[in-house]
N, C-alpha and C. Protein backbone atom coordinates (compact mmCIF):
# COMPACT_ATOMS: atom_id res chain seq x y z
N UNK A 1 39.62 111.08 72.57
CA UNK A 1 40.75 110.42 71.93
C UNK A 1 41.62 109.74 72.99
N UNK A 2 42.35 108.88 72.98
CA UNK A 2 42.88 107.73 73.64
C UNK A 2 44.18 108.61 74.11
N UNK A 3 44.21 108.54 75.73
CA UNK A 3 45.60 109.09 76.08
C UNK A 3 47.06 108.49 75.40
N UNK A 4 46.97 107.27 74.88
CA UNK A 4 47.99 107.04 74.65
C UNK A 4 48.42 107.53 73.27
N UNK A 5 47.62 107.89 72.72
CA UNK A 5 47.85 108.77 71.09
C UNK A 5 48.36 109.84 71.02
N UNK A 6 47.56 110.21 72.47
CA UNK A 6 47.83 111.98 72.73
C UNK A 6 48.86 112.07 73.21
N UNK A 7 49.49 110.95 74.33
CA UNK A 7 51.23 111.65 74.87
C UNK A 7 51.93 111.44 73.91
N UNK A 8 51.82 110.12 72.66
CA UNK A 8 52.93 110.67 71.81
C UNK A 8 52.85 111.65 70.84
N UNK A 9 51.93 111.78 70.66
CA UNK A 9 51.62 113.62 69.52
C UNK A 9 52.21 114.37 70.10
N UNK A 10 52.20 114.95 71.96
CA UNK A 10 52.41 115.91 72.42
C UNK A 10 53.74 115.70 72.66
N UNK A 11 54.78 114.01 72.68
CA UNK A 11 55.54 114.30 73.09
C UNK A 11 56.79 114.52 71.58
N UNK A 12 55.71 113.84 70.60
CA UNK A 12 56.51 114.33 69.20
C UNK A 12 56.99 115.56 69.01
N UNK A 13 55.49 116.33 68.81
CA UNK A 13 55.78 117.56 68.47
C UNK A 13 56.19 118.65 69.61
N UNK A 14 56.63 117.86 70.48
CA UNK A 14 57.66 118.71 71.57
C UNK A 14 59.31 118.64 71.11
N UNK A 15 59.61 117.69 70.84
CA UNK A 15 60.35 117.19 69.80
C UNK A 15 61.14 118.00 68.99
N UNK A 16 60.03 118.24 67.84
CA UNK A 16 60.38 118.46 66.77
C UNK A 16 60.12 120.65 66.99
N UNK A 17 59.30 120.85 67.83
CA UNK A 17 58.97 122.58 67.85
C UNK A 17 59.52 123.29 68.89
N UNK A 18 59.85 122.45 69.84
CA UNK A 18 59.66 122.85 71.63
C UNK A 18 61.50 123.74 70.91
N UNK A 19 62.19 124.00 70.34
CA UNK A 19 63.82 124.64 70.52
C UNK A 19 63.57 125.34 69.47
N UNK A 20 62.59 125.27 68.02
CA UNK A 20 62.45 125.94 67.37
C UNK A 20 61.75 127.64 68.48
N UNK A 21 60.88 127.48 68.92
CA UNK A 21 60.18 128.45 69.51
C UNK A 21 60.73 129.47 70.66
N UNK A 22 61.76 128.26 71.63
CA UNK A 22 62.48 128.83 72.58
C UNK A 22 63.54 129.83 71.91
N UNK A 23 63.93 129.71 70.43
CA UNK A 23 64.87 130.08 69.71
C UNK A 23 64.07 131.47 69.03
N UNK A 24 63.02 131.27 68.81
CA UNK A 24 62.33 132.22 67.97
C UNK A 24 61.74 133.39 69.03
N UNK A 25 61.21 133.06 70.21
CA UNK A 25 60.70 133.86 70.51
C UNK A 25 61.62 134.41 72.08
N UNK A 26 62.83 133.49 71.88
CA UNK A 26 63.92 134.31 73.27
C UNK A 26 63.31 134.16 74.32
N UNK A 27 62.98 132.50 74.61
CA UNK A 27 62.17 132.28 75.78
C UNK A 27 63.62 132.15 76.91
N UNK A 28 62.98 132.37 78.09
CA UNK A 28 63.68 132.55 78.82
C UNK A 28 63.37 131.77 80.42
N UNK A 29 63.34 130.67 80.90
CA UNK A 29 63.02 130.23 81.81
C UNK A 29 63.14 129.76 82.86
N UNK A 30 62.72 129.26 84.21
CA UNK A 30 63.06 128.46 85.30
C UNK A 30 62.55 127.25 85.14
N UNK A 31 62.46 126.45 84.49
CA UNK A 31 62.05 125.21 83.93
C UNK A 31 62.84 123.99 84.65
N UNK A 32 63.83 124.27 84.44
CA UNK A 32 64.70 123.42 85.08
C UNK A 32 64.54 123.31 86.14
N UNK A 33 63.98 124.16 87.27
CA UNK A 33 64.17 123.77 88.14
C UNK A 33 62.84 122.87 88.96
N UNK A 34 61.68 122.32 88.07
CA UNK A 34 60.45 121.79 88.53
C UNK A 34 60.92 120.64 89.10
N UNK A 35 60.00 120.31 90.18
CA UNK A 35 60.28 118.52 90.43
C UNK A 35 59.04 118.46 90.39
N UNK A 36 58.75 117.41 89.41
CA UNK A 36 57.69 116.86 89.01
C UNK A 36 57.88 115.05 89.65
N UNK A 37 57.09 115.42 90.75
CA UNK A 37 57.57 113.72 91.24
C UNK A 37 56.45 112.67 91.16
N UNK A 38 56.80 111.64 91.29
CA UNK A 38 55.91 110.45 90.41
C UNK A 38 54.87 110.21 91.49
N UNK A 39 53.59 109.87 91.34
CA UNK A 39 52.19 109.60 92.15
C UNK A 39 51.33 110.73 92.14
N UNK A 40 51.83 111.99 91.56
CA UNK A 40 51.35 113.02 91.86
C UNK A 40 50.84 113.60 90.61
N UNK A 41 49.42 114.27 90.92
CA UNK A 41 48.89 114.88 89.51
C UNK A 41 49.07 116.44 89.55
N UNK A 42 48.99 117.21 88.46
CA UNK A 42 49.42 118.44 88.55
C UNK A 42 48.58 119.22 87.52
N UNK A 43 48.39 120.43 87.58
CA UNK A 43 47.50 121.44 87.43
C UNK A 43 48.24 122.39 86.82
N UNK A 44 48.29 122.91 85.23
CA UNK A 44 49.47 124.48 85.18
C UNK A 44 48.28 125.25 85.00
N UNK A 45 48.38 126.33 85.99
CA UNK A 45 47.72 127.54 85.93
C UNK A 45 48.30 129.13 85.47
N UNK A 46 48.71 129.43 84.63
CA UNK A 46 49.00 130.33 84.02
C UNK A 46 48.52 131.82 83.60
N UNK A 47 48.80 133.04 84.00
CA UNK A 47 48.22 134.29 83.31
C UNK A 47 48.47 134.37 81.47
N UNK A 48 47.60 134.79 80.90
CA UNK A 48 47.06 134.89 79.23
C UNK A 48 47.29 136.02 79.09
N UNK A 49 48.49 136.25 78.60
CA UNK A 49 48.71 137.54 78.03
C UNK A 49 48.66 137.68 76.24
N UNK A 50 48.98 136.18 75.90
CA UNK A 50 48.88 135.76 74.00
C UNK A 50 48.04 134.75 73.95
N UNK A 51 47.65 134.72 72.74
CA UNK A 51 46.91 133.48 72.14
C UNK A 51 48.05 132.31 72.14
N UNK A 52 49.26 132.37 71.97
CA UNK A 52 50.41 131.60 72.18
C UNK A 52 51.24 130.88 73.22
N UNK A 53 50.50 131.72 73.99
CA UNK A 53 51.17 131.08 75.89
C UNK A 53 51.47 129.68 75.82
N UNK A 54 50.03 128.58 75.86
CA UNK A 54 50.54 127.22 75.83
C UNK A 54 51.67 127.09 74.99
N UNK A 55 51.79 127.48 73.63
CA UNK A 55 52.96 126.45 72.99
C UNK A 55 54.01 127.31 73.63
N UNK A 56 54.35 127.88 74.28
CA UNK A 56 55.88 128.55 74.52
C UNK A 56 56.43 128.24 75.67
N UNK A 57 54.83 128.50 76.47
CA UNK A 57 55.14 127.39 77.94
C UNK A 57 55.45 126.08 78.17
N UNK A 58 54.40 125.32 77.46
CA UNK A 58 55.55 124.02 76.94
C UNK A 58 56.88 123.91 76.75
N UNK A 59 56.93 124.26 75.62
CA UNK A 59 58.33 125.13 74.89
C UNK A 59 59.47 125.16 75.38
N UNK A 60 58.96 125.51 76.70
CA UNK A 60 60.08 126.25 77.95
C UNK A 60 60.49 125.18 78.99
N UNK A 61 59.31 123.94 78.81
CA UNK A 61 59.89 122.23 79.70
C UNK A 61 60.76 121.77 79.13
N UNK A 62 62.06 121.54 80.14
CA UNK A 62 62.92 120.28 79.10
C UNK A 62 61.94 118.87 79.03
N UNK A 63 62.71 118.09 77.99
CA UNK A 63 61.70 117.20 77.64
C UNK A 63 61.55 116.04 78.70
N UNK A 64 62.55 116.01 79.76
CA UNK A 64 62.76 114.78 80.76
C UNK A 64 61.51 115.13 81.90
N UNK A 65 61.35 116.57 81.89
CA UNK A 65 60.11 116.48 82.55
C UNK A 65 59.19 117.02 82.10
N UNK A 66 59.11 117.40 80.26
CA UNK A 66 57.76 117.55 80.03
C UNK A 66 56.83 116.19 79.65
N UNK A 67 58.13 114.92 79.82
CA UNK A 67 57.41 113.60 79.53
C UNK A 67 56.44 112.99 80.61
N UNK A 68 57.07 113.78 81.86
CA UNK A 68 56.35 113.29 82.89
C UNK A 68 54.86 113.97 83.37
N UNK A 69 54.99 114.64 82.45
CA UNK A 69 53.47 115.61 82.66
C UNK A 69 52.41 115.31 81.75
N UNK A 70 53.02 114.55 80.00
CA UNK A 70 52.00 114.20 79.32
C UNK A 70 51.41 112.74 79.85
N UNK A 71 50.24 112.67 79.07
CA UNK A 71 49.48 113.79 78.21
C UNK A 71 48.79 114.64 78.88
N UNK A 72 48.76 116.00 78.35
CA UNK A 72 47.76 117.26 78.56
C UNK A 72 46.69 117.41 78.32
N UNK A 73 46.18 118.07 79.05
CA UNK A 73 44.26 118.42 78.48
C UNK A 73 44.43 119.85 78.34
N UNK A 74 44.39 120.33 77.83
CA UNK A 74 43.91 121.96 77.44
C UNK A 74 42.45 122.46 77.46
N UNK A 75 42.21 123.65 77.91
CA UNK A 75 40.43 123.84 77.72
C UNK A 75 40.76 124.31 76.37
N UNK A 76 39.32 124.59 75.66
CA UNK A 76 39.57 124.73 73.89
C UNK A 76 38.41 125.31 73.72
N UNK A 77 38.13 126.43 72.98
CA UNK A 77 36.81 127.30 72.97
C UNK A 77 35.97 126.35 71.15
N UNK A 78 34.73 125.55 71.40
CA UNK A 78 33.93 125.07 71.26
C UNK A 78 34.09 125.58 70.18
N UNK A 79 34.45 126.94 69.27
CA UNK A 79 34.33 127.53 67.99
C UNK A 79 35.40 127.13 67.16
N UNK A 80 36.92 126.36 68.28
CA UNK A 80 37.98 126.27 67.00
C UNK A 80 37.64 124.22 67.11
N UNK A 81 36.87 123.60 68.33
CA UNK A 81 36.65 122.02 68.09
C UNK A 81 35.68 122.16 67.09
N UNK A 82 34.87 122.56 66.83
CA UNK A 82 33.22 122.77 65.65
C UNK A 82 34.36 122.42 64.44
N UNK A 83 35.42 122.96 64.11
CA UNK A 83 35.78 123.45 62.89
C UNK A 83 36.23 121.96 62.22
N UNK A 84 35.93 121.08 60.90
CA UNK A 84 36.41 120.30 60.79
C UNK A 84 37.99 120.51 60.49
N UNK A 85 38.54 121.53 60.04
CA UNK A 85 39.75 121.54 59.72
C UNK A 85 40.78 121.64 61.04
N UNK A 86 40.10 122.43 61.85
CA UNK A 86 41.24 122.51 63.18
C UNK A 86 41.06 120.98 64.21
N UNK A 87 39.23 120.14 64.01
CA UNK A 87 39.19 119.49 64.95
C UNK A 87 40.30 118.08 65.06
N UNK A 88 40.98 117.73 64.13
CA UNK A 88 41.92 116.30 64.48
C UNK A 88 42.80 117.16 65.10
N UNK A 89 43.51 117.97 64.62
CA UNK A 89 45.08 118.52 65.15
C UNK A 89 44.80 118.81 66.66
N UNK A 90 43.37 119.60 66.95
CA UNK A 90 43.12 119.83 68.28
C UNK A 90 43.43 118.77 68.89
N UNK A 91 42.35 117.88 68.76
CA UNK A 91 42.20 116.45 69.95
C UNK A 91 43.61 115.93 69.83
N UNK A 92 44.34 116.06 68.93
CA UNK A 92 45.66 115.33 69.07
C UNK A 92 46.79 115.90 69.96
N UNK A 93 46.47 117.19 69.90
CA UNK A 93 46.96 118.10 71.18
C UNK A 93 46.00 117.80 72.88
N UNK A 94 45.03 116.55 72.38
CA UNK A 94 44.79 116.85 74.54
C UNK A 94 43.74 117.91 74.53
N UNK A 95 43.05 118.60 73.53
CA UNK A 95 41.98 119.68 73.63
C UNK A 95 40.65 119.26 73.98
N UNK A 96 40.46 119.69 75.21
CA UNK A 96 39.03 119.49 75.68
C UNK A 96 37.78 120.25 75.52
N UNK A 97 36.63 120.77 74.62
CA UNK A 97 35.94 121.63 74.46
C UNK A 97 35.41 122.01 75.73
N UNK A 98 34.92 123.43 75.84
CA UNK A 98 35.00 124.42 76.79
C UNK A 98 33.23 124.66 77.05
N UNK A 99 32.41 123.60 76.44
CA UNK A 99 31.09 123.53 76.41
C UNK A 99 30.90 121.96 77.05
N UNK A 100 29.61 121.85 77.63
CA UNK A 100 29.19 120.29 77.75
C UNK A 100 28.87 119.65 76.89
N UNK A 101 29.47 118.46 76.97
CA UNK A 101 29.28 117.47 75.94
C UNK A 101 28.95 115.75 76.89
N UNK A 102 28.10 115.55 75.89
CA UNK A 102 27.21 113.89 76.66
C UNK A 102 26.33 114.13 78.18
N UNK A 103 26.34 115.32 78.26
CA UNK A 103 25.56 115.65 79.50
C UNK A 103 26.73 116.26 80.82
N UNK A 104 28.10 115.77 80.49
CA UNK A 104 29.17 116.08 80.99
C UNK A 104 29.53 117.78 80.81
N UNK A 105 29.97 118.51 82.02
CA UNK A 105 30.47 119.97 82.06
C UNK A 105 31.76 119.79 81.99
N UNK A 106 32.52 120.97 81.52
CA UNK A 106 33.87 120.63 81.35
C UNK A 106 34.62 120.26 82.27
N UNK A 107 34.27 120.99 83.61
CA UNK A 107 35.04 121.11 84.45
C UNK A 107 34.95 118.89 84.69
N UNK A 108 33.70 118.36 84.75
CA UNK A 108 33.72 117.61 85.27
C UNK A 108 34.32 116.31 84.43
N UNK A 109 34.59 116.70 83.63
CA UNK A 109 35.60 115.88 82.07
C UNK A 109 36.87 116.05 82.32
N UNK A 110 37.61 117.03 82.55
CA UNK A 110 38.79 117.81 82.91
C UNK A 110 38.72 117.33 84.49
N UNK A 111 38.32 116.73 85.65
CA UNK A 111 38.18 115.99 86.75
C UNK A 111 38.43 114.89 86.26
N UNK A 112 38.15 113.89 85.30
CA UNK A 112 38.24 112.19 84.90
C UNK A 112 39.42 112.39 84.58
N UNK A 113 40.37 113.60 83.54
CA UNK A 113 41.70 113.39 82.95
C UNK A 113 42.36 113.16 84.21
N UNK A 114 41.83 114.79 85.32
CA UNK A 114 42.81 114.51 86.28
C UNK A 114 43.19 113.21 87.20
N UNK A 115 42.16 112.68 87.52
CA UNK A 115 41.72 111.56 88.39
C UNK A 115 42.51 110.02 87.84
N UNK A 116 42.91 110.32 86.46
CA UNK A 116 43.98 109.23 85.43
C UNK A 116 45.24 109.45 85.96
N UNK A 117 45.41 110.45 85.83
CA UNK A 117 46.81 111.48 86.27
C UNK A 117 47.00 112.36 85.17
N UNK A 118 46.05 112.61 84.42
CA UNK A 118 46.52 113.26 83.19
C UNK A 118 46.73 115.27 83.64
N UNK A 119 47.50 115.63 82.96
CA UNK A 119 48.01 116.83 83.62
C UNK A 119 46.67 117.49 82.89
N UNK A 120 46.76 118.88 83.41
CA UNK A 120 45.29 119.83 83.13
C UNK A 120 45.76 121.26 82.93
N UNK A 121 45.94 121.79 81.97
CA UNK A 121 46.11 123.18 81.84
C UNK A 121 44.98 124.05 81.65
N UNK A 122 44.94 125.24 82.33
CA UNK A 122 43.85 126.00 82.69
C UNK A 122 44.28 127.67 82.57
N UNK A 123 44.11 128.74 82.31
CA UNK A 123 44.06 129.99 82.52
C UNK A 123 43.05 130.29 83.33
N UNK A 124 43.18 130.65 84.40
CA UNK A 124 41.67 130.84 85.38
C UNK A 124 41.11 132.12 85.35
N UNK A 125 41.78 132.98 84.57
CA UNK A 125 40.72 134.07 84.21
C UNK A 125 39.99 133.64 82.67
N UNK A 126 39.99 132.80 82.27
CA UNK A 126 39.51 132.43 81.17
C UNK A 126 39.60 132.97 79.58
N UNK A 127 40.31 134.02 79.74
CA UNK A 127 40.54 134.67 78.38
C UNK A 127 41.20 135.52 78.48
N UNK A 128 41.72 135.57 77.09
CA UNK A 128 43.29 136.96 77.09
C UNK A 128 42.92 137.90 78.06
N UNK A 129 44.24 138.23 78.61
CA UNK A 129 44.21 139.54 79.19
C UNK A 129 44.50 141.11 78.34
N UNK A 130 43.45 141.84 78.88
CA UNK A 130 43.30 142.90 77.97
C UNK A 130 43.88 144.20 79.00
N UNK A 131 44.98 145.14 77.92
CA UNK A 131 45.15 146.13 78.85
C UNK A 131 43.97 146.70 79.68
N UNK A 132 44.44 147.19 80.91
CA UNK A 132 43.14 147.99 82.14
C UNK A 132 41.68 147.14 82.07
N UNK A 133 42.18 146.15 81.50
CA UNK A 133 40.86 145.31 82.43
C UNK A 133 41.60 143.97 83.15
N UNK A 134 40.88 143.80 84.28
CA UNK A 134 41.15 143.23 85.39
C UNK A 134 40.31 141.72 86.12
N UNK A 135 40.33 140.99 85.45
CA UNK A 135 39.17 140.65 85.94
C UNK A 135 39.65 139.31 86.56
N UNK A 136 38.15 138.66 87.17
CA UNK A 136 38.44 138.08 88.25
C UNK A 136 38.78 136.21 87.91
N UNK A 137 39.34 135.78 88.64
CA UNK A 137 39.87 134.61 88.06
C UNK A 137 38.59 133.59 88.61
N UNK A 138 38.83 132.67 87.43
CA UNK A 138 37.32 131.51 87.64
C UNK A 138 37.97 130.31 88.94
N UNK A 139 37.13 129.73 89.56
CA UNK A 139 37.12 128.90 90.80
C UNK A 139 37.75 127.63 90.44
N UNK A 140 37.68 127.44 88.60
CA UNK A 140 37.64 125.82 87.97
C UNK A 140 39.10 124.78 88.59
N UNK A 141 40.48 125.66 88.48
CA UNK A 141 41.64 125.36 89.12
C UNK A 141 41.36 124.78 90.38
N UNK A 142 41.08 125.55 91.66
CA UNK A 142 40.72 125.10 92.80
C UNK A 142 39.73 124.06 93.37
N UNK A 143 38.73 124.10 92.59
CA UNK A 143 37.86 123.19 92.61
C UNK A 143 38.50 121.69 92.13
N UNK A 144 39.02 121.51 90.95
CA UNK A 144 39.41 120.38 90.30
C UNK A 144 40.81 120.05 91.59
N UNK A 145 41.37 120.82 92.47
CA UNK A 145 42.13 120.59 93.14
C UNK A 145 41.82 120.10 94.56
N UNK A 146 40.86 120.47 94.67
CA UNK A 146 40.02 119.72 95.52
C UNK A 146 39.63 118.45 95.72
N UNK A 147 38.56 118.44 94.33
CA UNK A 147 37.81 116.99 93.93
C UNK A 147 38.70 116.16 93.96
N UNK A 148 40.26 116.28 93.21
CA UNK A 148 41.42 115.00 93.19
C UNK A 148 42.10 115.00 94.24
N UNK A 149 42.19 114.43 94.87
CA UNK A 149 43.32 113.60 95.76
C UNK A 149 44.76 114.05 95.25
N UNK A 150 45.13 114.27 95.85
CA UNK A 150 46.98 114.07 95.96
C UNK A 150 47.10 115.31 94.33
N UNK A 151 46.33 116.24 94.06
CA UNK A 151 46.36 117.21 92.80
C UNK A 151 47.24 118.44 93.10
N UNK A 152 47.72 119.01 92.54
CA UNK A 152 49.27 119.90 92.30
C UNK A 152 48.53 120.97 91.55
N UNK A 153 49.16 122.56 92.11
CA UNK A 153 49.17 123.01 91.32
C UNK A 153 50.68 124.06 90.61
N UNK A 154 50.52 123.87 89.61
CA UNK A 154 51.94 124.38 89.29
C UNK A 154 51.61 126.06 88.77
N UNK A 155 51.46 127.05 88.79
CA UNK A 155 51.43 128.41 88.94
C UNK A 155 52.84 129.17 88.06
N UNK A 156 52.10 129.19 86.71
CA UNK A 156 52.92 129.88 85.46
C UNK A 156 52.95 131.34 85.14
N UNK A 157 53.83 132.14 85.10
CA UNK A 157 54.11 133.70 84.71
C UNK A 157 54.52 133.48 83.58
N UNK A 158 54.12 134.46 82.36
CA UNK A 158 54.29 134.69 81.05
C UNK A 158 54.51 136.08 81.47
N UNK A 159 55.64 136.63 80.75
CA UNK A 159 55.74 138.40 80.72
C UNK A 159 56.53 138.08 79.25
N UNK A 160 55.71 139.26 78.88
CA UNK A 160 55.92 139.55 77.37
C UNK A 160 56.20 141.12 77.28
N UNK A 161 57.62 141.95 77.55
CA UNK A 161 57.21 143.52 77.17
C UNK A 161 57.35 143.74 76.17
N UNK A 162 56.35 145.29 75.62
CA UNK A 162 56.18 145.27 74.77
C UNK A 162 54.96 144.23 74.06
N UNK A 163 54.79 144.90 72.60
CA UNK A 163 54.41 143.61 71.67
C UNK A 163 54.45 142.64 71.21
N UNK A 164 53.80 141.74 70.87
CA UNK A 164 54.52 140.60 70.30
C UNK A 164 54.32 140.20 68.92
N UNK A 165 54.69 141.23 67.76
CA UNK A 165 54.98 141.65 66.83
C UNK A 165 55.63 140.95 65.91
N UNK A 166 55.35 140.48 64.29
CA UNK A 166 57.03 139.73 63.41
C UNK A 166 57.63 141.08 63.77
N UNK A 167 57.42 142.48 63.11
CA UNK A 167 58.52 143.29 63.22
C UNK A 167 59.65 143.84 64.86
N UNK A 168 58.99 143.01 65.79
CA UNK A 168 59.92 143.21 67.04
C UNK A 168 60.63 141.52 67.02
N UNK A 169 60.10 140.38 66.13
CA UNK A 169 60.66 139.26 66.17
C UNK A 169 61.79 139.55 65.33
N UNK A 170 61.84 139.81 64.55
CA UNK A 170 62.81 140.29 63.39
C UNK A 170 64.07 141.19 63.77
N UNK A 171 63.49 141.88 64.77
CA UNK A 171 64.47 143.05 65.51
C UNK A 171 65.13 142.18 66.56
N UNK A 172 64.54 141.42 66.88
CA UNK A 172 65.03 140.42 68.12
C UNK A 172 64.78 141.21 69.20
N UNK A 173 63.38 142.01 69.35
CA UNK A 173 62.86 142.90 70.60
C UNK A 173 62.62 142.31 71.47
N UNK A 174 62.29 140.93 71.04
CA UNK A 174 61.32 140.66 72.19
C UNK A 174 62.21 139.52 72.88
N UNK A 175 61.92 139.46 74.57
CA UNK A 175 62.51 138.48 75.38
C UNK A 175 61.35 137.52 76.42
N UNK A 176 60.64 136.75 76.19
CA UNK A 176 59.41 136.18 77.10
C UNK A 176 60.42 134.90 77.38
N UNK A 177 59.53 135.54 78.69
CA UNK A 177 60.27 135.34 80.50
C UNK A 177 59.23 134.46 80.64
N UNK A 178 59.28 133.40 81.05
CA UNK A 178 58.80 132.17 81.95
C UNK A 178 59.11 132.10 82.87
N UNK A 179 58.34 132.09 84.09
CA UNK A 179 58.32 131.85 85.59
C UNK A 179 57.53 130.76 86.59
N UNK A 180 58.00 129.84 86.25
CA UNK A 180 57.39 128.83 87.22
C UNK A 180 57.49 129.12 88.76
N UNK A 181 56.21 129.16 89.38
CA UNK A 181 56.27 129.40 91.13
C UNK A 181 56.38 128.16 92.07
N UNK A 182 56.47 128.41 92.92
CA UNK A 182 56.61 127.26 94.11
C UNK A 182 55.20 126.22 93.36
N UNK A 183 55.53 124.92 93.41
CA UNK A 183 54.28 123.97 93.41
C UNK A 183 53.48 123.53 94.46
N UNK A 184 52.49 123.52 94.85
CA UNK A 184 51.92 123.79 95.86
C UNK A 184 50.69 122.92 95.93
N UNK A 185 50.15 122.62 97.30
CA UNK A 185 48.34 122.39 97.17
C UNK A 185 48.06 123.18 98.34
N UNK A 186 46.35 123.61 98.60
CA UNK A 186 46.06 124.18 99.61
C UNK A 186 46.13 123.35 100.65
N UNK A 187 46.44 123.33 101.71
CA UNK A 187 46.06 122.51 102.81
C UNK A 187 44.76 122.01 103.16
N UNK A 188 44.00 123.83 103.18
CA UNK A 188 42.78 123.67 103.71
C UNK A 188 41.88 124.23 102.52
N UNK A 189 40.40 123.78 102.27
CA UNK A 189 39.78 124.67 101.86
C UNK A 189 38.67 125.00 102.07
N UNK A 190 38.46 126.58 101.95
CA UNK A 190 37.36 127.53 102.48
C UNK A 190 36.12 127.19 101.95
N UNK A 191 34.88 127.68 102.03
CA UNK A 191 33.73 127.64 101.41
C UNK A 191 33.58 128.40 100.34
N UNK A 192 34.32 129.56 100.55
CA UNK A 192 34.13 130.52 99.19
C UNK A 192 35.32 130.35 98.39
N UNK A 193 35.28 129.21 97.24
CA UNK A 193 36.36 128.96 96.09
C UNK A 193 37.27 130.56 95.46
N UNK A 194 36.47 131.66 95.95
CA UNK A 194 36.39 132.44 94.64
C UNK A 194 37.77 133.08 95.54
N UNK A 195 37.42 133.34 96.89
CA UNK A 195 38.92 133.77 97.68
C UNK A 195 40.08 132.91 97.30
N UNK A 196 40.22 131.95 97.13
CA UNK A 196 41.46 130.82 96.79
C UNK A 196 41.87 130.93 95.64
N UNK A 197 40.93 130.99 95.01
CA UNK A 197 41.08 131.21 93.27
C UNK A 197 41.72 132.69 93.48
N UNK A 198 41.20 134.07 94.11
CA UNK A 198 42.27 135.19 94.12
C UNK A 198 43.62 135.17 94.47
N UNK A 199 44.15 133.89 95.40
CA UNK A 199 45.11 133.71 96.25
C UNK A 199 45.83 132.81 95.17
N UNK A 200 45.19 132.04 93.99
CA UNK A 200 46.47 131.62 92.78
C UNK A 200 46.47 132.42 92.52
N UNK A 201 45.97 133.81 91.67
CA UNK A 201 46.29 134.50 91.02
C UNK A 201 47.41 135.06 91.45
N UNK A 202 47.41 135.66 93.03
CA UNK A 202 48.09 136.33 93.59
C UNK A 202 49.63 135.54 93.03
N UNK A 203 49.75 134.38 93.54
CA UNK A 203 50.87 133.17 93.46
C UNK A 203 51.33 133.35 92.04
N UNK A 204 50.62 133.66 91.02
CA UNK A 204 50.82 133.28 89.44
C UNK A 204 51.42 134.95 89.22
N UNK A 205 50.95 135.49 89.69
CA UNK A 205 51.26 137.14 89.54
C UNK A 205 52.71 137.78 90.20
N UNK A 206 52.65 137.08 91.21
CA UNK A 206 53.71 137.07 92.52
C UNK A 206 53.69 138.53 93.12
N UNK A 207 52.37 138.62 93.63
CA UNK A 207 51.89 139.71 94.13
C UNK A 207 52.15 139.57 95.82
N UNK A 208 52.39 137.82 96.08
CA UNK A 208 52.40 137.32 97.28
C UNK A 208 53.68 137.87 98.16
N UNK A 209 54.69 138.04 96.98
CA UNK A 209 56.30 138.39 97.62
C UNK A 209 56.46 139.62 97.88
C-alpha cells in the first residue's frame, strides 16, 4: 500500500485515539523528550509485555513528533494479514506480514521501508513475553541497522504492574509507564549479530545502568 495513504491513516487515527488511550490506560511517559531529527531513519525496538504495546506506545508520541516518524511499518503475524476482515485496516496501519512474500523475506521488505526513511517497529524477541520465560532477542533490529545508512535506533520500555485487566481499568489500577532510552546507533559492528542484539535488549531493559 502506498506510503502516502498510510501516513495519513496513521496520522488520523493518532488524532482521533492517541488521548483517548493515554487517558484510559494512565499512560505515563518520556515522550517529550525525543529528538527526532530530519535525514535520519529510525528503528523502535520495544519489550512485549501486551498484545497492545504498539497502540499505547504510539499513544504516548506527541503528535509534532509522531508526524515525523510516519509512516510506520509494523511486523504482523501472516494469520491476522490472511484474514479478509482484519486485512484493509492492517495495511492501512503500515502492517508488514511476518512471512515471505514475492520471493522477498521480511526482514528484506522492512530494509526497502527503511532505506525510504520509513520508520520500522520491531519487538526483537518476537513475541509476548511470558512470565519465567526468557528468551533470546532476534538479530532482525541490528541487522536492518546495519544494512541502512545513517539508521537509528530508538529503544522502548513498556512496564505494566500487575494485570492488565477491564476490572483493574475500572479501578483505575493500572499505571503503564513508557520509557524511551537514549537513541543511539552502534558505531561498530561485530560478526556475531546475536551479541548486539543482547546489548539492545540490555538498553530496552536498562539493565545497562
Amino acid at each position: 500500500m502506498k506510503n502516502s495513504f498510510v501516513k495519513i491513516f496513521l496520522i488520523t487515527t493518532h488524532i482521533l485515539i492517541a488521548l483517548p488511550i493515554r487517558l484510559i490506560f494512565n499512560v505515563k511517559s518520556n515522550s517529550s523528550e525525543l529528538k527526532i531529527l530530519k535525514g535520519r531513519k529510525y528503528i523502535i525496538a520495544s519489550n512485549h509485555p501486551t498484545k497492545i504495546d504498539p497502540f499505547i506506545i504510539l499513544a504516548s508520541i506527541p503528535l509534532n513528533k509522531y508526524i515525523k516518524l510516519v509512516p510506520i511499518r509494523f511486523v504482523t503475524s501472516e494469520d491476522y494479514l490472511s484474514k479478509w476482515y482484519y486485512k484493509p485496516l492492517l495495511l492501512s496501519w503500515g502492517c508488514v506480514s511476518n512471512t515471505t512474500k514475492n520471493g522477498k523475506k521480511p526482514l528484506d521488505l522492512l530494509k526497502d521501508h527503511l532505506d525510504k526513511g520509513e520508520t520500522i517497529f520491531i519487538f526483537p524477541k518476537g513475541e509476548l513475553e511470558k512470565r519465567g520465560k526468557n528468551a533470546s532477542p532476534n538479530v532482525g533490529v541490528v541487522y536492518l541497522e546495519r544494512e541502512v545508512k545513517n539508521s537509528y535506533i530508538i529503544p522502548v520500555k513498556v512496564y505494566i504492574p500487575g494485570s492488565l485487566n477491564i476490572i483493574n481499568l475500572l479501578k483505575r489500577n493500572i499505571k503503564v509507564e513508557i520509557k524511551f532510552r537514549e537513541i543511539f546507533r552502534h558505531e561498530k559492528f561485530s560478526d556475531d549479530l546475536q551479541i548486539m542484539a543482547n546489548d539492545l535488549m540490555k538498553r530496552i531493559e536498562n539493565d545497562r545502568e
